[in-house]
N, C-alpha and C. Protein backbone atom coordinates (compact mmCIF):
# COMPACT_ATOMS: atom_id res chain seq x y z
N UNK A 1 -3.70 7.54 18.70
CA UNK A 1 -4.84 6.68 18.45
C UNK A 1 -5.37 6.15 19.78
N UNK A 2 -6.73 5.91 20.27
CA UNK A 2 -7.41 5.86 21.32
C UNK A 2 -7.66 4.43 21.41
N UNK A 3 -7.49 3.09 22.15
CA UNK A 3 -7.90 1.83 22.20
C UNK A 3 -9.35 1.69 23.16
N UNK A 4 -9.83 0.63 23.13
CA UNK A 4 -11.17 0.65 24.29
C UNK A 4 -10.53 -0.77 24.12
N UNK A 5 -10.80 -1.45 25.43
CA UNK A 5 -10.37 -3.05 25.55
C UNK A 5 -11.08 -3.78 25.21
N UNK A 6 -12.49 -3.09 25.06
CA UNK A 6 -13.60 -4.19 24.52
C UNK A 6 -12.87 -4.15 23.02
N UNK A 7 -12.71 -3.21 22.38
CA UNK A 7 -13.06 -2.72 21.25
C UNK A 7 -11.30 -3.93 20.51
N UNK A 8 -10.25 -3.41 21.58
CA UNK A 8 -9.06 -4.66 21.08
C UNK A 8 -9.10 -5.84 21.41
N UNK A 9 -9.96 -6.78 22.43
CA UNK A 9 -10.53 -7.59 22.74
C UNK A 9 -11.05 -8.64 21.26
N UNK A 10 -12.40 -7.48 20.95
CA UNK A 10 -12.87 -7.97 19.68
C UNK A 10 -11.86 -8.14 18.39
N UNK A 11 -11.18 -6.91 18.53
CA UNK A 11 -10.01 -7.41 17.26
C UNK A 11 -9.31 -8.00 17.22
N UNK A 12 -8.70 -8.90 18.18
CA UNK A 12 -8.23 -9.72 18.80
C UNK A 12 -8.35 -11.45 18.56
N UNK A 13 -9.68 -11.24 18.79
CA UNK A 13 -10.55 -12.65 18.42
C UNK A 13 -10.87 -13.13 16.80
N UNK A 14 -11.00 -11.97 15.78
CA UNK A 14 -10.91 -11.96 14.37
C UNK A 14 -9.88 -12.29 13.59
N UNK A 15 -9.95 -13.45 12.97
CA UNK A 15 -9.12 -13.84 12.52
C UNK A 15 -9.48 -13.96 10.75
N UNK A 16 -8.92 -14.29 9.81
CA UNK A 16 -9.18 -14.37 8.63
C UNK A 16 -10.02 -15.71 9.09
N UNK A 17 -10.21 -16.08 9.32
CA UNK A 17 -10.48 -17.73 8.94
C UNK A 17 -12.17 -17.53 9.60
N UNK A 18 -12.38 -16.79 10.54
CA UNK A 18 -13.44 -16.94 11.52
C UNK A 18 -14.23 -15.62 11.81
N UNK A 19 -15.19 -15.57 10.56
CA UNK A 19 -16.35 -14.83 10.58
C UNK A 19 -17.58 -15.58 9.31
N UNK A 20 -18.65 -15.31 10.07
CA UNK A 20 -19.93 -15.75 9.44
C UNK A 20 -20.43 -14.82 8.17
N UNK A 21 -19.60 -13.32 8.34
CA UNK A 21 -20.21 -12.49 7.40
C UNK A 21 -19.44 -12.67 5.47
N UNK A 22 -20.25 -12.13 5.05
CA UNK A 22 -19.64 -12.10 3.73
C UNK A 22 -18.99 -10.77 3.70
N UNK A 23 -18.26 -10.54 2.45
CA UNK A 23 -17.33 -9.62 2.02
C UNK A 23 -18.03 -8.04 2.51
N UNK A 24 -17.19 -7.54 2.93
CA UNK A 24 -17.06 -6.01 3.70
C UNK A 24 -16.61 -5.37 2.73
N UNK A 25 -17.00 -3.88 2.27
CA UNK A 25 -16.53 -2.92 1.41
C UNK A 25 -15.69 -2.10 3.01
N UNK A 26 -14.72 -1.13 2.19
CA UNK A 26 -13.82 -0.52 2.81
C UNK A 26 -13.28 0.67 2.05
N UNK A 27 -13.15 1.92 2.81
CA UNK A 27 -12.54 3.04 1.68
C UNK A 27 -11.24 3.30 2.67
N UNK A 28 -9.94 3.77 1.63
CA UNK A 28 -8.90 3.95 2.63
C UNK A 28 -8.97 5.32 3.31
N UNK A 29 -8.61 5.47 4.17
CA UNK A 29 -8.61 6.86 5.29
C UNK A 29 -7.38 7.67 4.46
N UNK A 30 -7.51 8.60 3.69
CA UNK A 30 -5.88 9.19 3.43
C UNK A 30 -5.54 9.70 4.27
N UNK A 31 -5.86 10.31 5.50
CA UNK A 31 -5.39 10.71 6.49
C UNK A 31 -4.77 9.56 7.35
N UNK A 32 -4.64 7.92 6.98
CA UNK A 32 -4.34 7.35 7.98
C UNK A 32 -3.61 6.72 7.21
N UNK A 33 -2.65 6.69 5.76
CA UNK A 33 -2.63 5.97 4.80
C UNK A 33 -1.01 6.17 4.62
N UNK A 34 -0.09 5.19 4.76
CA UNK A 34 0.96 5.72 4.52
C UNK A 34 1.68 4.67 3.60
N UNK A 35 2.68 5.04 2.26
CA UNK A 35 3.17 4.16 1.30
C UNK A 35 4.39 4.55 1.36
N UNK A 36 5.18 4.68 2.44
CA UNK A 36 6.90 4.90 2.28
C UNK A 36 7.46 3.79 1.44
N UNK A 37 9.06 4.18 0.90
CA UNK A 37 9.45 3.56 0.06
C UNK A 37 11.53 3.94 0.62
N UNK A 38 12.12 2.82 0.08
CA UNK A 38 13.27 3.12 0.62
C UNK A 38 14.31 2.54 -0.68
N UNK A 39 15.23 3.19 -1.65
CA UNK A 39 15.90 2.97 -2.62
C UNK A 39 17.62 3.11 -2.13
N UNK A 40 18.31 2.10 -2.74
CA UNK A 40 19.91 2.56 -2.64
C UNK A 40 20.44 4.07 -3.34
N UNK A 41 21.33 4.42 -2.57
CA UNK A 41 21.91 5.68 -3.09
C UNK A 41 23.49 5.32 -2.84
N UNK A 42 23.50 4.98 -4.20
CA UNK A 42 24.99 5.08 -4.51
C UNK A 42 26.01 4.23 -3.49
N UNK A 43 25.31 3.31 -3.31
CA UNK A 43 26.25 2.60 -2.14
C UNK A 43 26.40 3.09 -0.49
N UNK A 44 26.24 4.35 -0.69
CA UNK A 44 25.72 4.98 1.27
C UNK A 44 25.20 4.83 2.26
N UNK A 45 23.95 4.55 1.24
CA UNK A 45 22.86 4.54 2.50
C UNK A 45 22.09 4.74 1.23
N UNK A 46 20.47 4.38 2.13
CA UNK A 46 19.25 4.35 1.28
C UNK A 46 18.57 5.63 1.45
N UNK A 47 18.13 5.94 0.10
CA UNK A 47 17.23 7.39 -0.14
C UNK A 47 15.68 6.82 0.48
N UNK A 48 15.01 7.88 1.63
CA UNK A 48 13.57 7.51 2.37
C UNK A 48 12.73 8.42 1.00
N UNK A 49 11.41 8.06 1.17
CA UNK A 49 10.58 8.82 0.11
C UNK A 49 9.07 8.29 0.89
N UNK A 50 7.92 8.80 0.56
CA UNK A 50 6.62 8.85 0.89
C UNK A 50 5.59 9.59 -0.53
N UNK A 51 4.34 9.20 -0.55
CA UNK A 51 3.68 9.60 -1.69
C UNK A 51 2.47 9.51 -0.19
N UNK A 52 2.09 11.42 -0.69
CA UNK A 52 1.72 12.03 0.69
C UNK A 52 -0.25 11.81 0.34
N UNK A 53 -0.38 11.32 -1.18
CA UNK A 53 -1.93 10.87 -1.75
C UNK A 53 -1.99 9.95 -1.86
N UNK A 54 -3.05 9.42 -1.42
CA UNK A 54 -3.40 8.15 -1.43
C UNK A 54 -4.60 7.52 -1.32
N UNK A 55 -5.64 6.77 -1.86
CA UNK A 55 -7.33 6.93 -2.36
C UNK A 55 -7.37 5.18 -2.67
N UNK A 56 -8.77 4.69 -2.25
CA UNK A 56 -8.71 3.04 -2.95
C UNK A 56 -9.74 2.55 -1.99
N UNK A 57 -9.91 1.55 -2.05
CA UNK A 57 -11.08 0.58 -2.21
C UNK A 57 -10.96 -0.97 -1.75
N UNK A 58 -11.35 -1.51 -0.86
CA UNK A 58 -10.57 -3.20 -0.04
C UNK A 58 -12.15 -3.17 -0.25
N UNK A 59 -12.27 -4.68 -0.64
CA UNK A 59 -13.32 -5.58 -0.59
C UNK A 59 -12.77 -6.69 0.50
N UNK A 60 -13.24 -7.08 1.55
CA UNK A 60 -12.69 -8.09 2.33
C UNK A 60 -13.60 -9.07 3.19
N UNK A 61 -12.85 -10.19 2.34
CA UNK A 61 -14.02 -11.10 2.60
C UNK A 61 -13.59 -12.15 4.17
N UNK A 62 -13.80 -11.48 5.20
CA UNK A 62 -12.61 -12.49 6.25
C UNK A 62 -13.54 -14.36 6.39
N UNK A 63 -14.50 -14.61 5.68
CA UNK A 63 -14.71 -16.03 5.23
C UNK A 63 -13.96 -16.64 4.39
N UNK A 64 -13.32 -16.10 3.41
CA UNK A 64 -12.47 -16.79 2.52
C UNK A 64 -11.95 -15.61 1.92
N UNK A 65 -10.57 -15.07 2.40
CA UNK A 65 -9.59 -14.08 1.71
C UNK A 65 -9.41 -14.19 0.95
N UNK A 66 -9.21 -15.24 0.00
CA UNK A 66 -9.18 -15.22 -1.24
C UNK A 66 -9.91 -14.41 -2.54
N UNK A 67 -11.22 -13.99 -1.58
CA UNK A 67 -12.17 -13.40 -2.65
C UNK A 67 -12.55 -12.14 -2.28
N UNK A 68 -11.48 -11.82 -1.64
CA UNK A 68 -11.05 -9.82 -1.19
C UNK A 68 -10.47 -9.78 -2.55
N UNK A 69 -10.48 -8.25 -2.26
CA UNK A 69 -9.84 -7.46 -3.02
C UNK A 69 -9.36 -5.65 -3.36
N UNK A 70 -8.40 -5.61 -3.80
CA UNK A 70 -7.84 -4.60 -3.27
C UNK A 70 -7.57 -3.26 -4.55
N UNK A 71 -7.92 -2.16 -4.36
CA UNK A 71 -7.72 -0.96 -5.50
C UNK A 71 -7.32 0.30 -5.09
N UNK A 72 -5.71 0.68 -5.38
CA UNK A 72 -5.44 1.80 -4.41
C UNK A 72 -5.04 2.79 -5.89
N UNK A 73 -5.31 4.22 -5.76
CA UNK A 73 -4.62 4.90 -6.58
C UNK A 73 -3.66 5.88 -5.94
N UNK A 74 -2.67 6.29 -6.04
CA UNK A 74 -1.97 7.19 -5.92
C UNK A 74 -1.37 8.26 -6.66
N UNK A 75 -1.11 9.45 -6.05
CA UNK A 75 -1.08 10.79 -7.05
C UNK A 75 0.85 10.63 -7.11
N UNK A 76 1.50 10.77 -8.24
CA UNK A 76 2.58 10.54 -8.45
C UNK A 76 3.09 11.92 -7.90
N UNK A 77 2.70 13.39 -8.22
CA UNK A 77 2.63 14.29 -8.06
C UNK A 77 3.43 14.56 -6.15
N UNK A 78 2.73 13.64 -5.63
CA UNK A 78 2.78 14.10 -4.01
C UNK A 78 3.87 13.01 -3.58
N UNK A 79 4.56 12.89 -4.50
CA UNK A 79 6.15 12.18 -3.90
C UNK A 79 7.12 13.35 -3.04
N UNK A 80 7.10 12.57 -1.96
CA UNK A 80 8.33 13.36 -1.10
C UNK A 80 9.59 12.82 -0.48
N UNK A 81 10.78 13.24 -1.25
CA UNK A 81 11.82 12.39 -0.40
C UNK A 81 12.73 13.68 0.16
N UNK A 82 12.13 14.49 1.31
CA UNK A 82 12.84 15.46 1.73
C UNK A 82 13.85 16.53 1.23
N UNK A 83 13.80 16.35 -0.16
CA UNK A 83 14.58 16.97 -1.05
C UNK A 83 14.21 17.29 -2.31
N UNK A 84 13.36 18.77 -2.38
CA UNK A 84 12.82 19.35 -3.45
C UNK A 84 13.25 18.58 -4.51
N UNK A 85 14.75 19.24 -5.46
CA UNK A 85 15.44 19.02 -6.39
C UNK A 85 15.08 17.31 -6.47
N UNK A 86 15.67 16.31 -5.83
CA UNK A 86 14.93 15.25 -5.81
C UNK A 86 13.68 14.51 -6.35
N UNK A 87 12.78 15.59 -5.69
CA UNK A 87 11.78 15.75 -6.10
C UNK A 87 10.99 15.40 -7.68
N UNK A 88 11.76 16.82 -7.90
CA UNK A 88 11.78 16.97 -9.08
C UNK A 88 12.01 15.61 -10.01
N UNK A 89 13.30 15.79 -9.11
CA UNK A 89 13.85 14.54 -10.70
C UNK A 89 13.14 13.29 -10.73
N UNK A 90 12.31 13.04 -9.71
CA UNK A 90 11.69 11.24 -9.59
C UNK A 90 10.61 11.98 -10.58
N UNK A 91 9.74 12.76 -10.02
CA UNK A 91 8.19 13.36 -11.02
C UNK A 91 8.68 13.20 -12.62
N UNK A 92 10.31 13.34 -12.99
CA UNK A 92 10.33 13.89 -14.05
C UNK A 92 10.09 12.64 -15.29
N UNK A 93 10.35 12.96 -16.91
CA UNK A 93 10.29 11.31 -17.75
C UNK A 93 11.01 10.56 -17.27
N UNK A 94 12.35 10.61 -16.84
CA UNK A 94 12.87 9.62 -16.36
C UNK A 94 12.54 8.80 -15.54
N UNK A 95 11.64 8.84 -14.85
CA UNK A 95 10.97 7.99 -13.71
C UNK A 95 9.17 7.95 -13.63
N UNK A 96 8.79 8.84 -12.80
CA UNK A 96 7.61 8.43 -12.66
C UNK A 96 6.90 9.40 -13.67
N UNK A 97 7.63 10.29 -14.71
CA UNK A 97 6.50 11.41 -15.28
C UNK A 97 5.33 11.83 -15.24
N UNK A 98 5.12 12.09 -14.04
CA UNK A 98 3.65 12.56 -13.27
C UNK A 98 3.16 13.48 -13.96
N UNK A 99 3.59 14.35 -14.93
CA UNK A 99 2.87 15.21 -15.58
C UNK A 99 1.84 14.22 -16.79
N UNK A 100 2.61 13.21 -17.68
CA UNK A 100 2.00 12.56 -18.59
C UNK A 100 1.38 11.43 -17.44
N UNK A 101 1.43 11.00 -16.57
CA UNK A 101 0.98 10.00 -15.75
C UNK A 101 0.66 10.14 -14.31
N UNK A 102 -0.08 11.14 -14.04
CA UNK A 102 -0.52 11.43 -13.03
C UNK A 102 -0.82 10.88 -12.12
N UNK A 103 -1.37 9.19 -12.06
CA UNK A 103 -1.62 8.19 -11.13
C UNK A 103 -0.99 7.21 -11.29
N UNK A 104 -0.64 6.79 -10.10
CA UNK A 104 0.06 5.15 -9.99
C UNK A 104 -1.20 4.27 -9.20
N UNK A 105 -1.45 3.03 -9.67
CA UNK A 105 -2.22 2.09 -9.65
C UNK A 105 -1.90 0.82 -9.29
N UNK A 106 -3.03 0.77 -8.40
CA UNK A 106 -1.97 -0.91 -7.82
C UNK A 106 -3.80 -1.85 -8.22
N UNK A 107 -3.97 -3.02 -8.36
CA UNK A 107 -5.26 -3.83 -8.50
C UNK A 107 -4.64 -4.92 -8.00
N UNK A 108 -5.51 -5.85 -7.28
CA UNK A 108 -5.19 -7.04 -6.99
C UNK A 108 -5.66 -7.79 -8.32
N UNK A 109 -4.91 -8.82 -8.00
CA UNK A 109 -5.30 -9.83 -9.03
C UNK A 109 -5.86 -11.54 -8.42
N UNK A 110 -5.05 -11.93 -7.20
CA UNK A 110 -4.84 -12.92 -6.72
C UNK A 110 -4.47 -12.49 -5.00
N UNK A 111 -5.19 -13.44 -4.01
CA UNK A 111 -4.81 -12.94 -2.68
C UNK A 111 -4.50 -14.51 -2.34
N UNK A 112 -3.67 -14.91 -1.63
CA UNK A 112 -3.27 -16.32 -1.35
C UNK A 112 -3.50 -15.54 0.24
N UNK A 113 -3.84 -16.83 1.32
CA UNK A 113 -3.44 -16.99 2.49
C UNK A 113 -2.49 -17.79 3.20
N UNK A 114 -1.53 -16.84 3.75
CA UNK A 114 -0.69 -17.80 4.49
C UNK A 114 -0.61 -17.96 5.83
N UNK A 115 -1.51 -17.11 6.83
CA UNK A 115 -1.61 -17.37 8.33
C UNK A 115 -2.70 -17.25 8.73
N UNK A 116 -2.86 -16.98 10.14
CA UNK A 116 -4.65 -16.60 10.74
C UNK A 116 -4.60 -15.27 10.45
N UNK A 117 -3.77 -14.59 10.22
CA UNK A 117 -3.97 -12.73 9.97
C UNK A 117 -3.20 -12.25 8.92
N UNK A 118 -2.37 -13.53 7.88
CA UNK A 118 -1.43 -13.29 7.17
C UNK A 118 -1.68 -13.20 5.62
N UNK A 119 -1.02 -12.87 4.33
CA UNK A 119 -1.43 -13.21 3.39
C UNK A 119 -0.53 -13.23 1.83
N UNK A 120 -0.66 -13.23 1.42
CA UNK A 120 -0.10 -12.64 0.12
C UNK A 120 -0.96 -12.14 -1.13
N UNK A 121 -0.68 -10.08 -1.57
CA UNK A 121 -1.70 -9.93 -2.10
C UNK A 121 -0.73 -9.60 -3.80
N UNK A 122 -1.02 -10.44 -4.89
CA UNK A 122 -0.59 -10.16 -6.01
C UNK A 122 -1.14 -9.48 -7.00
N UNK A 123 -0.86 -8.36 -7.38
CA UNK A 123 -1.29 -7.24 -8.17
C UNK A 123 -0.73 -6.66 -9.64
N UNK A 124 -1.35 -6.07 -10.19
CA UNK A 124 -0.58 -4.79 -11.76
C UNK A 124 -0.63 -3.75 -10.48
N UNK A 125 0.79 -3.55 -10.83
CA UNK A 125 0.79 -2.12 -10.50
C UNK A 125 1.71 -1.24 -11.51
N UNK A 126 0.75 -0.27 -11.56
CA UNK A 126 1.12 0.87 -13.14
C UNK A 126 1.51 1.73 -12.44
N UNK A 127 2.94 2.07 -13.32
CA UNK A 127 3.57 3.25 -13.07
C UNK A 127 4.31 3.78 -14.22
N UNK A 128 4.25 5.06 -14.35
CA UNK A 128 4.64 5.61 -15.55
C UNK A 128 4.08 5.02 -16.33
N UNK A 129 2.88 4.50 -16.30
CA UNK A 129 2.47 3.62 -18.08
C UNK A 129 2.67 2.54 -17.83
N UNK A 130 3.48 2.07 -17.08
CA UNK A 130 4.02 0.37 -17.41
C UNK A 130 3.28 -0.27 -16.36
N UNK A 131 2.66 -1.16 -16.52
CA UNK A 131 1.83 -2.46 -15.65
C UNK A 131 2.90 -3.71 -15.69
N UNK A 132 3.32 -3.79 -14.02
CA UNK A 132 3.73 -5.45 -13.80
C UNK A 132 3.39 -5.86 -12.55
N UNK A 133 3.42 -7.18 -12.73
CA UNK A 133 2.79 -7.73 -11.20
C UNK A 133 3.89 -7.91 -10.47
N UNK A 134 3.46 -7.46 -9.19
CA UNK A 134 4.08 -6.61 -7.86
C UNK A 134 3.75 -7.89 -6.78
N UNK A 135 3.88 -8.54 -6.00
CA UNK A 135 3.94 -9.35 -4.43
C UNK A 135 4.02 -8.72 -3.15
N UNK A 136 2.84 -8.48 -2.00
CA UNK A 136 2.98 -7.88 -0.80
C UNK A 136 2.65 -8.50 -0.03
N UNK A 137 3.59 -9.06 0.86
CA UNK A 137 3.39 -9.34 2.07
C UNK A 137 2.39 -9.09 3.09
N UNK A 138 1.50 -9.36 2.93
CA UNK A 138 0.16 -8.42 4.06
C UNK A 138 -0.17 -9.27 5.41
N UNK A 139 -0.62 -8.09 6.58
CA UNK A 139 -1.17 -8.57 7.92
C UNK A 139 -2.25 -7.69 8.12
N UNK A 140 -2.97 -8.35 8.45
CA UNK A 140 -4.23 -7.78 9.05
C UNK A 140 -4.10 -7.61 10.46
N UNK A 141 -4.64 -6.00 10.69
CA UNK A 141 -3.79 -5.75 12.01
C UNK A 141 -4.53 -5.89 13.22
N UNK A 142 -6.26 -5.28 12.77
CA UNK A 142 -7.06 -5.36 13.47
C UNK A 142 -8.54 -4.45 13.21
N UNK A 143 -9.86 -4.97 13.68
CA UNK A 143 -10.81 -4.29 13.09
C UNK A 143 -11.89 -4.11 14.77
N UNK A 144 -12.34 -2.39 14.27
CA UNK A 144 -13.06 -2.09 15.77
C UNK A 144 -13.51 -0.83 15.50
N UNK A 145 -14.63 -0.52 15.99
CA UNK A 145 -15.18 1.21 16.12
C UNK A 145 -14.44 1.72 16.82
N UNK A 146 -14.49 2.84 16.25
CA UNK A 146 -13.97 4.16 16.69
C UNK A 146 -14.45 4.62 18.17
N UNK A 147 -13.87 4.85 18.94
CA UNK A 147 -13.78 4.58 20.62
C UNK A 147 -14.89 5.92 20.58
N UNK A 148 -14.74 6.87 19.64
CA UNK A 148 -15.42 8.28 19.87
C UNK A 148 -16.65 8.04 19.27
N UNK A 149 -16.97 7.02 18.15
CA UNK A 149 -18.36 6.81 16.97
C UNK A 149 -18.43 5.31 16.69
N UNK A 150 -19.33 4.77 17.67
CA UNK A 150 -19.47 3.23 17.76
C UNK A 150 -19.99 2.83 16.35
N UNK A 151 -20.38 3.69 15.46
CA UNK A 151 -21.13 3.60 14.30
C UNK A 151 -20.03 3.81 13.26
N UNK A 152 -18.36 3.72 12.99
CA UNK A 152 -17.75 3.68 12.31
C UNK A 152 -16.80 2.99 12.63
N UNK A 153 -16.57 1.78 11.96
CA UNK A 153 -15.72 0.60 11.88
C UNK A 153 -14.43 0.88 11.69
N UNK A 154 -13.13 0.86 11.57
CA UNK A 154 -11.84 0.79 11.15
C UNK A 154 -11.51 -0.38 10.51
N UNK A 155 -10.85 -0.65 9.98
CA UNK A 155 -9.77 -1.93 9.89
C UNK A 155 -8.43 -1.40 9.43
N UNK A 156 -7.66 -2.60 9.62
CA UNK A 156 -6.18 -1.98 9.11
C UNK A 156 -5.32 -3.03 9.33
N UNK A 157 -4.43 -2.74 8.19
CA UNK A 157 -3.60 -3.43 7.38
C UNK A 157 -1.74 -2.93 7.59
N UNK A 158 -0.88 -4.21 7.05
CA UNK A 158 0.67 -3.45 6.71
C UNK A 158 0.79 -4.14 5.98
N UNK A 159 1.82 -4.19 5.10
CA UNK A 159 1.77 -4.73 3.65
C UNK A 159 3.08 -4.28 3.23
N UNK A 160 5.12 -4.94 2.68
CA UNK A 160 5.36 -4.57 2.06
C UNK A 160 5.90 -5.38 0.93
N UNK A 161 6.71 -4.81 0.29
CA UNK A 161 7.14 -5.90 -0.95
C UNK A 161 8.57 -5.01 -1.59
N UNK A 162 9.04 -5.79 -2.60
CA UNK A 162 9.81 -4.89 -3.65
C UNK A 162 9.36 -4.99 -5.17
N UNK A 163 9.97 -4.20 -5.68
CA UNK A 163 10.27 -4.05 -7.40
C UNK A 163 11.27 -3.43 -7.69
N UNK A 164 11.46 -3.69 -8.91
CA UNK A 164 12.76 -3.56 -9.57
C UNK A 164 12.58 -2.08 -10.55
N UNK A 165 13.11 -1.17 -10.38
CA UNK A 165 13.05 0.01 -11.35
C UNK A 165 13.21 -0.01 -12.96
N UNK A 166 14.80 -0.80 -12.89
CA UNK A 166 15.02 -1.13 -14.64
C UNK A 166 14.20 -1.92 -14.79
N UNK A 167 14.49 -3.39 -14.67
CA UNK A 167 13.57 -4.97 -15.22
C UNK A 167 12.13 -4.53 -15.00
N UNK A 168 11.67 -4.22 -13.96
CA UNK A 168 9.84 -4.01 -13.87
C UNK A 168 9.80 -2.77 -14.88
N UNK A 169 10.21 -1.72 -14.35
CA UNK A 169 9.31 -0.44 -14.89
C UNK A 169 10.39 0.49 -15.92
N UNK A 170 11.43 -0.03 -16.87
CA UNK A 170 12.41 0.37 -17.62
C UNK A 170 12.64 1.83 -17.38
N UNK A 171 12.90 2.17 -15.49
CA UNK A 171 13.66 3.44 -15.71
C UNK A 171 15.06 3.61 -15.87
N UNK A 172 15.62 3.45 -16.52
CA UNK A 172 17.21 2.89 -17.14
C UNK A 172 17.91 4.60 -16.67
N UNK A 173 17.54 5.10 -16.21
CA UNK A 173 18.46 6.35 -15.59
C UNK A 173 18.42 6.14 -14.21
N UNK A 174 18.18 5.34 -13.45
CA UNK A 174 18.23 4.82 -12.46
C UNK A 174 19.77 5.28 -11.90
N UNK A 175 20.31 4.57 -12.81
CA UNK A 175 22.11 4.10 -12.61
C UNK A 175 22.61 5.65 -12.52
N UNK A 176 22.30 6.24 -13.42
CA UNK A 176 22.65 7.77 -13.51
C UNK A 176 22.64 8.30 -11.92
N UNK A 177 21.51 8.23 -11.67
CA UNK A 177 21.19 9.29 -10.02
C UNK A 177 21.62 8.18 -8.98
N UNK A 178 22.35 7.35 -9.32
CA UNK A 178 23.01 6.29 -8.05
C UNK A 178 21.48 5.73 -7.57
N UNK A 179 20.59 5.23 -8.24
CA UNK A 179 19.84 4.83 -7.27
C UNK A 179 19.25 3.11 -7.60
N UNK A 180 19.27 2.49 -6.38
CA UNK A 180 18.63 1.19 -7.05
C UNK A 180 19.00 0.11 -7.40
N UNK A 181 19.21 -0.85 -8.37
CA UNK A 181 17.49 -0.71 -8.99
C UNK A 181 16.32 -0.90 -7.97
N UNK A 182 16.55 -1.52 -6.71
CA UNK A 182 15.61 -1.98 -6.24
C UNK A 182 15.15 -1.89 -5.35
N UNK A 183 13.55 -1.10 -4.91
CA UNK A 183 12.27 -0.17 -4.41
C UNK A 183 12.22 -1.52 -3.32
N UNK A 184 12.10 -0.67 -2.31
CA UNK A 184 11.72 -1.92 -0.91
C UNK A 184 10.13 -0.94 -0.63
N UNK A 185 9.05 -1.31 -0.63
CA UNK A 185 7.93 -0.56 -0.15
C UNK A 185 7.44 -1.36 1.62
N UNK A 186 7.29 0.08 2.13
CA UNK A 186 6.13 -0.12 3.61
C UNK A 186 5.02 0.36 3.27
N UNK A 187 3.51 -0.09 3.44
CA UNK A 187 2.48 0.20 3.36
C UNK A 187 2.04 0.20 5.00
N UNK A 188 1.19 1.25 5.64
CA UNK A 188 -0.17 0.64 6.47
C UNK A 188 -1.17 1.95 6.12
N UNK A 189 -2.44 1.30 6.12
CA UNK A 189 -3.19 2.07 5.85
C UNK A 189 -4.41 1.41 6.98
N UNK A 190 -5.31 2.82 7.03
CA UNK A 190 -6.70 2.06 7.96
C UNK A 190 -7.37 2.38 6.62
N UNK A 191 -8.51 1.67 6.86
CA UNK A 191 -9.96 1.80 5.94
C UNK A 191 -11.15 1.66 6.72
N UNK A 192 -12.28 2.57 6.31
CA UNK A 192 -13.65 2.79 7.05
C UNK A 192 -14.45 1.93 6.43
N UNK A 193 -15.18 1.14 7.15
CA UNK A 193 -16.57 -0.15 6.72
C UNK A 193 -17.34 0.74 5.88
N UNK A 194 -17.88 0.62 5.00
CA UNK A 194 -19.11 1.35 4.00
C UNK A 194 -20.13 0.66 4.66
């Protein structure tokens, strides 16, 4: 990734609290978009995984964060935890059944602020069918044109949280494949100004 000093300068100075403009539309970059995820395995060590699709929508209002908002979909399909067979078995009913449920869905519901770049964003997030509200930690990382196209904005975000496999999303075979119950997620994604 390419910096210009003017360009981190300005992102620099942006803070949630301190802009005159109203709410900014934003589409996420899937090329810049990453939702790793990290689960127990059997007492060892933790199983890594990534969902390689990823598509959505930030409304962001840096006058009052509160009245952002956030819509990501993801293809259940493009789960990767380095291990085909694996694979398999998360896509399958027991877990995420990407064939009957092809997208996982996250919506904000509520964005609280807790710093000059900090936040908390509370959401449904559907998986396999089941909708529960999810808690992410979010930072705003920084916003600036593209060093190569002064005419396309960036911004960007990190964001993670947990959930619970059985209690949130009743995959009760969890225990079976040693895993869990409980999903630690990393998010960062950039998004382009509309």
């Amino acid at each position: 990734m390419k910096f210009i000093g003017i360009g981190l300068a300005t992102a620099m100075a942006m803070t949630f609290a301190t802009s005159s403009r109203a709410a900014d539309t934003y589409e996420i970059d899937p090329s810049h978009a990453w939702i790793t995820f990290k689960i127990g395995h059997a007492g060892w060590s933790n199983a890594h995984g990534q969902f390689k699709t990823v598509s959505g929508t930030i409304v962001f209002d840096k006058t009052d964060v509160t009245k952002s908002s956030v819509q990501v979909e993801i293809a259940a399909a493009t789960i990767s935890t380095n291990f085909e067979q694996r694979d398999a078995d998360l896509q399958s009913p027991d877990f995420l059944n990407a064939s009957e449920f092809p997208t996982i869905t996250f919506a904000s519901t509520t964005i609280e602020k807790t710093g000059e770049k900090t936040g908390k964003l509370i959401g449904e997030l559907t998986l396999a069918g089941v909708s529960k509200p999810v808690t992410l930690d979010v930072t705003w990382n920084s916003e600036m044109p593209l060093p190569w196209d002064k005419n396309t904005i960036k911004t960007g975000f990190s964001a993670s949280g947990t959930f619970d496999l059985v209690d949130d999303f009743g995959m009760k075979k969890a225990a079976e494949y040693g895993l869990g119950p409980t999903v630690s997620v990393d998010i960062d994604v950039e998004a382009i100004k509309k």
